[in-house]
PDB file of N, CA and C in Angstrom:
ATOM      1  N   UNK A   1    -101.015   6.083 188.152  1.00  0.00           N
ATOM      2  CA  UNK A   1    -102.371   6.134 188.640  1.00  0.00           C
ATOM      3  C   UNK A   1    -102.648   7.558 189.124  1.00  0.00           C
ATOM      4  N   UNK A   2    -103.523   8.308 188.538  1.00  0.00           N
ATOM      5  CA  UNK A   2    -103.663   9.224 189.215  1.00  0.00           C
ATOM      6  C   UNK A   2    -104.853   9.287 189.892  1.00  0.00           C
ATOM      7  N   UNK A   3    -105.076  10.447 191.101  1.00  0.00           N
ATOM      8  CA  UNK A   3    -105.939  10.201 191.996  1.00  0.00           C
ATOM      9  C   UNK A   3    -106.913  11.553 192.068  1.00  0.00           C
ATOM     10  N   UNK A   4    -108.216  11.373 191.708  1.00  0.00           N
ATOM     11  CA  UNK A   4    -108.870  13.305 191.389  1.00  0.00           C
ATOM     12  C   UNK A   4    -110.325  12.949 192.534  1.00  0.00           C
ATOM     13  N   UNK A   5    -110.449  14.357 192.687  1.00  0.00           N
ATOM     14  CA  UNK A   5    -111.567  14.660 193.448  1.00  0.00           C
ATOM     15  C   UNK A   5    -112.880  14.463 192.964  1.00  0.00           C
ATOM     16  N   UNK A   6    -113.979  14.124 193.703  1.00  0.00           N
ATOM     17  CA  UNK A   6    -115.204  14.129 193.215  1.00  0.00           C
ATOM     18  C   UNK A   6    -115.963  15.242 192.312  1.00  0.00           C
ATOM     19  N   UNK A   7    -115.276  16.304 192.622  1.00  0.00           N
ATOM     20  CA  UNK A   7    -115.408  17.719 191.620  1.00  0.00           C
ATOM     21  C   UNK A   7    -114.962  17.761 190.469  1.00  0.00           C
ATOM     22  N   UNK A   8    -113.764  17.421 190.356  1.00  0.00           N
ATOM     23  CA  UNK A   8    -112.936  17.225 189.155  1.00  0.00           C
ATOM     24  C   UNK A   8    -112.575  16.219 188.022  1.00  0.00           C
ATOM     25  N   UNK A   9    -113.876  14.902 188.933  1.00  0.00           N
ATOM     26  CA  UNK A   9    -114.413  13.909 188.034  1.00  0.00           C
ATOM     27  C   UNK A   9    -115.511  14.587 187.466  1.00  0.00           C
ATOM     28  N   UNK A  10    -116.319  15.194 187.915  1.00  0.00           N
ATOM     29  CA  UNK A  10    -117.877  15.330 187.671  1.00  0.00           C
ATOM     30  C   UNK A  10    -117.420  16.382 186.100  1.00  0.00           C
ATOM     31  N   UNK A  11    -116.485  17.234 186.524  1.00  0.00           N
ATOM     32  CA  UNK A  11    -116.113  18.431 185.463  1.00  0.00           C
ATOM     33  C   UNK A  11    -115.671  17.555 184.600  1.00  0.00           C
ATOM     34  N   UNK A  12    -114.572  17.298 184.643  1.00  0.00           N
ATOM     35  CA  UNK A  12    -113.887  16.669 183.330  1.00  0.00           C
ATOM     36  C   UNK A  12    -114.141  14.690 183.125  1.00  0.00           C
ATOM     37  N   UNK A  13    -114.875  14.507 183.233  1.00  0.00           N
ATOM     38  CA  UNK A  13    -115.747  13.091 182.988  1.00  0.00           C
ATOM     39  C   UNK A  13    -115.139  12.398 181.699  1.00  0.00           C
ATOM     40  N   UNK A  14    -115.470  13.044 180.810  1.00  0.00           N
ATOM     41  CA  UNK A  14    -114.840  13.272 179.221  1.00  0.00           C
ATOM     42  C   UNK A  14    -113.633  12.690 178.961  1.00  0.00           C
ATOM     43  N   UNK A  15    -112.971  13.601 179.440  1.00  0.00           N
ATOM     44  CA  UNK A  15    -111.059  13.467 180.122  1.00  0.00           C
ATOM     45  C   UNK A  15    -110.766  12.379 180.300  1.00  0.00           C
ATOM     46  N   UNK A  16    -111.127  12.107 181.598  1.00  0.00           N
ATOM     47  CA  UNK A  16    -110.691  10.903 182.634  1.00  0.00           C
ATOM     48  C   UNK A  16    -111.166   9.461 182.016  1.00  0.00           C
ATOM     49  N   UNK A  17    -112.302   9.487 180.887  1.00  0.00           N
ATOM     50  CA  UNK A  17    -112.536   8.301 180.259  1.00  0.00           C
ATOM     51  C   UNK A  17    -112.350   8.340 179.136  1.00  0.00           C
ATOM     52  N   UNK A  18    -111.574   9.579 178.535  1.00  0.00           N
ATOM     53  CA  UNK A  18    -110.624   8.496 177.606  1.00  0.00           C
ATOM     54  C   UNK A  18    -109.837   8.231 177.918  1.00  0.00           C
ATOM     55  N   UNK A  19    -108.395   9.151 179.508  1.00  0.00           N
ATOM     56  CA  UNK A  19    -107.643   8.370 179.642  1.00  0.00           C
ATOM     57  C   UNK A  19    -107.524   7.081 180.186  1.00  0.00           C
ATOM     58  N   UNK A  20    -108.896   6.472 180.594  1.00  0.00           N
ATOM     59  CA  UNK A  20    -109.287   5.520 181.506  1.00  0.00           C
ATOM     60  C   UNK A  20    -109.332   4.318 179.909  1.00  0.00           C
ATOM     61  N   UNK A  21    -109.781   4.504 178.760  1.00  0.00           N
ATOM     62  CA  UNK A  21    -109.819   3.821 177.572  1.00  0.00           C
ATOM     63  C   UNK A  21    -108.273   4.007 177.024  1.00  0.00           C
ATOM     64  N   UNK A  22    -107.394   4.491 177.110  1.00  0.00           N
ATOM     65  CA  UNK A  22    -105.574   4.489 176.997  1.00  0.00           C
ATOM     66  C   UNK A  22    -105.519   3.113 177.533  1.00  0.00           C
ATOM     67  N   UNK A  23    -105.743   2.867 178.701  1.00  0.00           N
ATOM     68  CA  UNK A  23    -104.984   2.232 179.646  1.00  0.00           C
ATOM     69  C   UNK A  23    -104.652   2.681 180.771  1.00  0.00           C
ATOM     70  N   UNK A  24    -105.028   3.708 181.444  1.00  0.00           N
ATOM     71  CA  UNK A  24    -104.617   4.368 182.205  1.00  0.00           C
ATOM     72  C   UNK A  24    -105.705   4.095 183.445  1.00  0.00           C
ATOM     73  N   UNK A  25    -105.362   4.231 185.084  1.00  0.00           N
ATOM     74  CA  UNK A  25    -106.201   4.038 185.989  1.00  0.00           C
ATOM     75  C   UNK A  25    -106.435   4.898 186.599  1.00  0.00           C
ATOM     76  N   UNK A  26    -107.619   5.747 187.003  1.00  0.00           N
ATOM     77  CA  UNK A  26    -108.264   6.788 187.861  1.00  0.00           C
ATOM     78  C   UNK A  26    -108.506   6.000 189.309  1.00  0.00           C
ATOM     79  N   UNK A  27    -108.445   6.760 190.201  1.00  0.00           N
ATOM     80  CA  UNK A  27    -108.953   6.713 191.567  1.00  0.00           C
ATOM     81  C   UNK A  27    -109.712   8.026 191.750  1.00  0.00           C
ATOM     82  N   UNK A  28    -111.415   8.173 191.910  1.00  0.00           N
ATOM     83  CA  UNK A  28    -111.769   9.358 192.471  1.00  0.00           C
ATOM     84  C   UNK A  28    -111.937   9.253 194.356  1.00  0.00           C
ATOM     85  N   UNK A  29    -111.692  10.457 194.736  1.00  0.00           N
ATOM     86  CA  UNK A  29    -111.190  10.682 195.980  1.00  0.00           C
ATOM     87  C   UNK A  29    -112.672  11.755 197.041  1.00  0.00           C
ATOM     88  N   UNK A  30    -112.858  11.418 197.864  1.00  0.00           N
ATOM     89  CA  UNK A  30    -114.132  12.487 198.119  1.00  0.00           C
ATOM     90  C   UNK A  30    -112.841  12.471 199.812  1.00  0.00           C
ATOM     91  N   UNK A  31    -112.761  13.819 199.737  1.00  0.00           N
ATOM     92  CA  UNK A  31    -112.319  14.855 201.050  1.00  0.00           C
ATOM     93  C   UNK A  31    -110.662  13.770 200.811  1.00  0.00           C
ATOM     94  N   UNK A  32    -109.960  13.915 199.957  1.00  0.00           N
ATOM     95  CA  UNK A  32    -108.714  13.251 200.072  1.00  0.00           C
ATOM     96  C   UNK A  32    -108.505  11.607 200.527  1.00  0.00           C
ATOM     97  N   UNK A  33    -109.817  11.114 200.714  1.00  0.00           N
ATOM     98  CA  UNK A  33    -109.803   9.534 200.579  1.00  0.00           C
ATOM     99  C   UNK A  33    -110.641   8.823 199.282  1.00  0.00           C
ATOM    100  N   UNK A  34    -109.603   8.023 198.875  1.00  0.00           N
ATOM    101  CA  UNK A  34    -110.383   7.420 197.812  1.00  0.00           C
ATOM    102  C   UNK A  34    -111.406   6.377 197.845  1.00  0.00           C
ATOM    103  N   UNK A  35    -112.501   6.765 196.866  1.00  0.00           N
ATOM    104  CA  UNK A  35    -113.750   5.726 197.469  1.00  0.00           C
ATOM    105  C   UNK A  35    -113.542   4.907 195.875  1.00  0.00           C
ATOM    106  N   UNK A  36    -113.510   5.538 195.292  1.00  0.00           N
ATOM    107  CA  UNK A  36    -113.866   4.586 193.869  1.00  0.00           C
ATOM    108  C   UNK A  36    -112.531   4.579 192.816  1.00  0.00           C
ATOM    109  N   UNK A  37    -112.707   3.511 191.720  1.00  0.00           N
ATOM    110  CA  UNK A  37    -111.313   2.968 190.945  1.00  0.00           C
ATOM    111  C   UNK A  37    -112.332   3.017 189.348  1.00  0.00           C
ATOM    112  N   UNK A  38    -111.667   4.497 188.813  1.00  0.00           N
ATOM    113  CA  UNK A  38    -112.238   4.647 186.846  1.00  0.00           C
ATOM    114  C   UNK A  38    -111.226   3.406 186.306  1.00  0.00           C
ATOM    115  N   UNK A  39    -111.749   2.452 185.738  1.00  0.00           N
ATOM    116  CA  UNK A  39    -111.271   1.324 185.081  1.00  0.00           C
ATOM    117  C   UNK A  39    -111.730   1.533 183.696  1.00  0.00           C
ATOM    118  N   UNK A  40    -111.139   1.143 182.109  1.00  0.00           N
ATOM    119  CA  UNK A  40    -111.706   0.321 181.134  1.00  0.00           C
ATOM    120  C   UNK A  40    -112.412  -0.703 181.104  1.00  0.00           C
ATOM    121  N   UNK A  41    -113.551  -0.999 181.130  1.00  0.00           N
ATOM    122  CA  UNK A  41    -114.172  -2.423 181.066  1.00  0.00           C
ATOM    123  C   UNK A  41    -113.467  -2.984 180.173  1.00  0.00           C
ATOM    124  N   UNK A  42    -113.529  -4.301 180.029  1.00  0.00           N
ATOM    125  CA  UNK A  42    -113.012  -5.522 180.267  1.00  0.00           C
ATOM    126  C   UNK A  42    -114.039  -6.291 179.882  1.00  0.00           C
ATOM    127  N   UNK A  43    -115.209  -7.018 178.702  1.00  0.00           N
ATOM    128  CA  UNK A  43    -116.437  -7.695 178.664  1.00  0.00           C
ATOM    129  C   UNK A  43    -115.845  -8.960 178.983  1.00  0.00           C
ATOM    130  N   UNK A  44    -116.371  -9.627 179.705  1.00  0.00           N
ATOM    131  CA  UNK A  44    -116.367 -10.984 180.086  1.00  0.00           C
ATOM    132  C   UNK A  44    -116.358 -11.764 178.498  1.00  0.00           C
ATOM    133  N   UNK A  45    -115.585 -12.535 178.220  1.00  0.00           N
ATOM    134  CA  UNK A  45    -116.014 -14.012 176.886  1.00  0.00           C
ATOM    135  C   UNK A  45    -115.999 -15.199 177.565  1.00  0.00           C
ATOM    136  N   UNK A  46    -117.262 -15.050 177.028  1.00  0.00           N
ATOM    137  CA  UNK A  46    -117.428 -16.713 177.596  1.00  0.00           C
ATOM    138  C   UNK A  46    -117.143 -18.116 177.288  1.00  0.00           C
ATOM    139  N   UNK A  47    -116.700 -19.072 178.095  1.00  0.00           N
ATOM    140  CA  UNK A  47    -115.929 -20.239 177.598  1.00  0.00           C
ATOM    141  C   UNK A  47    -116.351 -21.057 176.808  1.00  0.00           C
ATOM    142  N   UNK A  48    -116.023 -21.296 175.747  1.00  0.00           N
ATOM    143  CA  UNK A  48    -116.900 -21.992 175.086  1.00  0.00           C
ATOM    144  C   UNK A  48    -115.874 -24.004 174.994  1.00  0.00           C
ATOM    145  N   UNK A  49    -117.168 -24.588 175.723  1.00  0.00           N
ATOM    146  CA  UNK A  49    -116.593 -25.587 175.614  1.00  0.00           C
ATOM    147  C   UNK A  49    -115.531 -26.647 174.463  1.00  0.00           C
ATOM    148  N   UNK A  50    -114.650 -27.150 175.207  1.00  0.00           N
ATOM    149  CA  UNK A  50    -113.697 -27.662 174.018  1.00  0.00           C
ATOM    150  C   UNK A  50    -114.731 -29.198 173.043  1.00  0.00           C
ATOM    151  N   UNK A  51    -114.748 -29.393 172.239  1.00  0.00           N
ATOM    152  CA  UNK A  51    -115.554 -30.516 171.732  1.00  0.00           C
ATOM    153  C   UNK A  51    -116.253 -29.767 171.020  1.00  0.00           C
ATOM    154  N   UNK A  52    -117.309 -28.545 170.942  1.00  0.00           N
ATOM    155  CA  UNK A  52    -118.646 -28.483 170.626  1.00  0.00           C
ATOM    156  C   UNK A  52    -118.774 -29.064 169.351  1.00  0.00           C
ATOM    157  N   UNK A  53    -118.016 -28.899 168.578  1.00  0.00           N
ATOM    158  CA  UNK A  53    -118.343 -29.056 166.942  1.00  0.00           C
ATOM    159  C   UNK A  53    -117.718 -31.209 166.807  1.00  0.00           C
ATOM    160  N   UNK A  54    -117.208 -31.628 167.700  1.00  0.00           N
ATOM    161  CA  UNK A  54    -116.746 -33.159 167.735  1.00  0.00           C
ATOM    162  C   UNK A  54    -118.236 -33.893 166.857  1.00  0.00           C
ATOM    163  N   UNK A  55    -117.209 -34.136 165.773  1.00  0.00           N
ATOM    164  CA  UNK A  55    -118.215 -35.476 164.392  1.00  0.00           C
ATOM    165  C   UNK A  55    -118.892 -34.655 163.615  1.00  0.00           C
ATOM    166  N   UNK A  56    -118.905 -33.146 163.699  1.00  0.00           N
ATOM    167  CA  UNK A  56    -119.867 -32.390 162.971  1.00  0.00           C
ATOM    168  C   UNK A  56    -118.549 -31.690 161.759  1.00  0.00           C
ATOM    169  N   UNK A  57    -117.682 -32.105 161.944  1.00  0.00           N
ATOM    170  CA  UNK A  57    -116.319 -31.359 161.267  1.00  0.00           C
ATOM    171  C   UNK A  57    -115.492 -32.362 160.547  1.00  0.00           C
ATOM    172  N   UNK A  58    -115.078 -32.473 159.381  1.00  0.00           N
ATOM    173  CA  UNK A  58    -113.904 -33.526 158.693  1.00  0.00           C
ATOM    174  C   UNK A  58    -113.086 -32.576 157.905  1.00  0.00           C
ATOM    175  N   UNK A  59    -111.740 -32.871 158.059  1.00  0.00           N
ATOM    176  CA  UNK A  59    -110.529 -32.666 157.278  1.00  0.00           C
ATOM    177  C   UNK A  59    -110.265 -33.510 155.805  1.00  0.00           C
ATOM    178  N   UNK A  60    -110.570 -33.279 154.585  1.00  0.00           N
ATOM    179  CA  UNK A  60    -110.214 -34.088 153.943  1.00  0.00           C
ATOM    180  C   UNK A  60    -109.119 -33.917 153.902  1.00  0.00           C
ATOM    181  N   UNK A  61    -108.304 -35.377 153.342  1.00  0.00           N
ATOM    182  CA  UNK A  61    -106.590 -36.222 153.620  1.00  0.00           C
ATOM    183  C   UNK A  61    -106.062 -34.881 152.303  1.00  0.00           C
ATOM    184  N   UNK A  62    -106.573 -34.399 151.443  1.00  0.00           N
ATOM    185  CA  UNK A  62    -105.749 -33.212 150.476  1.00  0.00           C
ATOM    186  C   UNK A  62    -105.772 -32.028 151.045  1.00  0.00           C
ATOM    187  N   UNK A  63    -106.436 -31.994 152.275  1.00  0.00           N
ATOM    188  CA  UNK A  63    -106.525 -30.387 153.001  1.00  0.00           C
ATOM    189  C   UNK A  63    -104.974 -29.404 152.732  1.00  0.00           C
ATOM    190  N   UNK A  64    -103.838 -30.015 153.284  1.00  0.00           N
ATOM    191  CA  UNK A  64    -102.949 -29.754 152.839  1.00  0.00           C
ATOM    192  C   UNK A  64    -102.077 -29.747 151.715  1.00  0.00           C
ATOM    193  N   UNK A  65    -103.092 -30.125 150.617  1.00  0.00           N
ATOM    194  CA  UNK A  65    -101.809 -30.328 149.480  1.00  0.00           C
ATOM    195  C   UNK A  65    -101.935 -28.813 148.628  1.00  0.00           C
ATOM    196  N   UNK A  66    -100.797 -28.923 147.726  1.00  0.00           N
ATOM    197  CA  UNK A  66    -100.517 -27.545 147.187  1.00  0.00           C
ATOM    198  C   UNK A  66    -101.585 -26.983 146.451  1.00  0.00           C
ATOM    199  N   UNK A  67    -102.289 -25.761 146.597  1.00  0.00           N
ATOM    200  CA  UNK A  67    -103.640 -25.431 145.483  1.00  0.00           C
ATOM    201  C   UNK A  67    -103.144 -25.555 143.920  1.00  0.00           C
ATOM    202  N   UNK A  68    -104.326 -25.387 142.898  1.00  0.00           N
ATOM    203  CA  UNK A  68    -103.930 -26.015 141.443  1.00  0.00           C
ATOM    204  C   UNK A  68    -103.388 -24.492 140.883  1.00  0.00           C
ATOM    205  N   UNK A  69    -102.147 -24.074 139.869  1.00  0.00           N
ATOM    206  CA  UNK A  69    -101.615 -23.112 139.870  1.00  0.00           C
ATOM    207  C   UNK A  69    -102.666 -21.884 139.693  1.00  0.00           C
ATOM    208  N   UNK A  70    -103.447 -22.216 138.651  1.00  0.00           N
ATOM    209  CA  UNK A  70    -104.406 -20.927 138.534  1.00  0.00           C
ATOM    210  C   UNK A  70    -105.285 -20.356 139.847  1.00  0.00           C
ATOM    211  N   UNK A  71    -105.514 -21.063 140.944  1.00  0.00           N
ATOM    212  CA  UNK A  71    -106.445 -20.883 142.001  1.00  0.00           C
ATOM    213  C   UNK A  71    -105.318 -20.169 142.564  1.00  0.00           C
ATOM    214  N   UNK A  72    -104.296 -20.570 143.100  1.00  0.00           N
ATOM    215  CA  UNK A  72    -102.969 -19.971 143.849  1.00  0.00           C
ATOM    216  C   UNK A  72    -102.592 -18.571 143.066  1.00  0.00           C
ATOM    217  N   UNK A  73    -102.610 -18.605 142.034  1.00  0.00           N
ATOM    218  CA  UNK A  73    -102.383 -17.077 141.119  1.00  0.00           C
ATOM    219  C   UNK A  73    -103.595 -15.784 141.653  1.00  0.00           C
ATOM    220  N   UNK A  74    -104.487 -16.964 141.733  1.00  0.00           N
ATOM    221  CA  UNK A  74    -105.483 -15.555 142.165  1.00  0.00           C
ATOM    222  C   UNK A  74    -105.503 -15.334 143.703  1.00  0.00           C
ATOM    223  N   UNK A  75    -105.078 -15.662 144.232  1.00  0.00           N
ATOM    224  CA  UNK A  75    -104.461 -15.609 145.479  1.00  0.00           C
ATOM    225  C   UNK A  75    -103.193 -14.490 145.699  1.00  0.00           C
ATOM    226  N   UNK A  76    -102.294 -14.198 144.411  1.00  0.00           N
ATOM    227  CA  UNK A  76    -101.076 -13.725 144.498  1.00  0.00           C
ATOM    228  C   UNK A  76    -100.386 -14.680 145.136  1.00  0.00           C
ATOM    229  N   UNK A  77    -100.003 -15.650 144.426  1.00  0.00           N
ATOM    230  CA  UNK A  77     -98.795 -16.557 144.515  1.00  0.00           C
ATOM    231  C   UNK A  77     -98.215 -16.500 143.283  1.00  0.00           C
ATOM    232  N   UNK A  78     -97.079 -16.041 142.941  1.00  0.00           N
ATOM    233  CA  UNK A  78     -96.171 -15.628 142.181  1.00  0.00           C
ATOM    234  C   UNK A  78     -95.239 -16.483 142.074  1.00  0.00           C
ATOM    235  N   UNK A  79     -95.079 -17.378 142.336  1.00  0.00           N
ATOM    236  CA  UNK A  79     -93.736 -18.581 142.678  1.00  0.00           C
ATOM    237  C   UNK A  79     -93.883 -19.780 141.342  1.00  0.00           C
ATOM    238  N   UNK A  80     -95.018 -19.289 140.852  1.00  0.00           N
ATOM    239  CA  UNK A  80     -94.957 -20.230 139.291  1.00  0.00           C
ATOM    240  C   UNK A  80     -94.817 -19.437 137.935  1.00  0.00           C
TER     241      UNK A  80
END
């Protein structure tokens, strides 16, 4: 974590947010106490309830069976 002055944020701004987009954490400091924390945002995702799509969705019972060789070839399946 490094810790920079209100001067030396304002100058190198640039700097400090890309290393702040690395991964890396800023603290700017006014007279050697720190007031503020340079973070990467982080966008909130929102929850999307479990169910939504329930009766609007079917699996047909062949979902899993093997594709017909020519469809699988164009795929690059090589095993025939």
């Amino acid at each position: 974590m490094e810790v920079v002055n209100t001067h030396e944020a304002k100058t190198h701004l640039s700097r400090l947010i890309e290393d702040v987009q690395s991964g890396r954490e800023i603290i700017i400091a006014r007279a050697g106490k720190p007031v503020a924390r340079l973070v990467r945002y982080e966008p909130d995702m929102p929850k999307r309830p479990l169910g939504i799509a329930r009766g609007q969705v079917t699996i047909h019972e062949t979902f899993d069976d093997p594709l017909p060789p020519d469809v699988a070839q164009a795929f690059g399946d090589t095993s025939s």
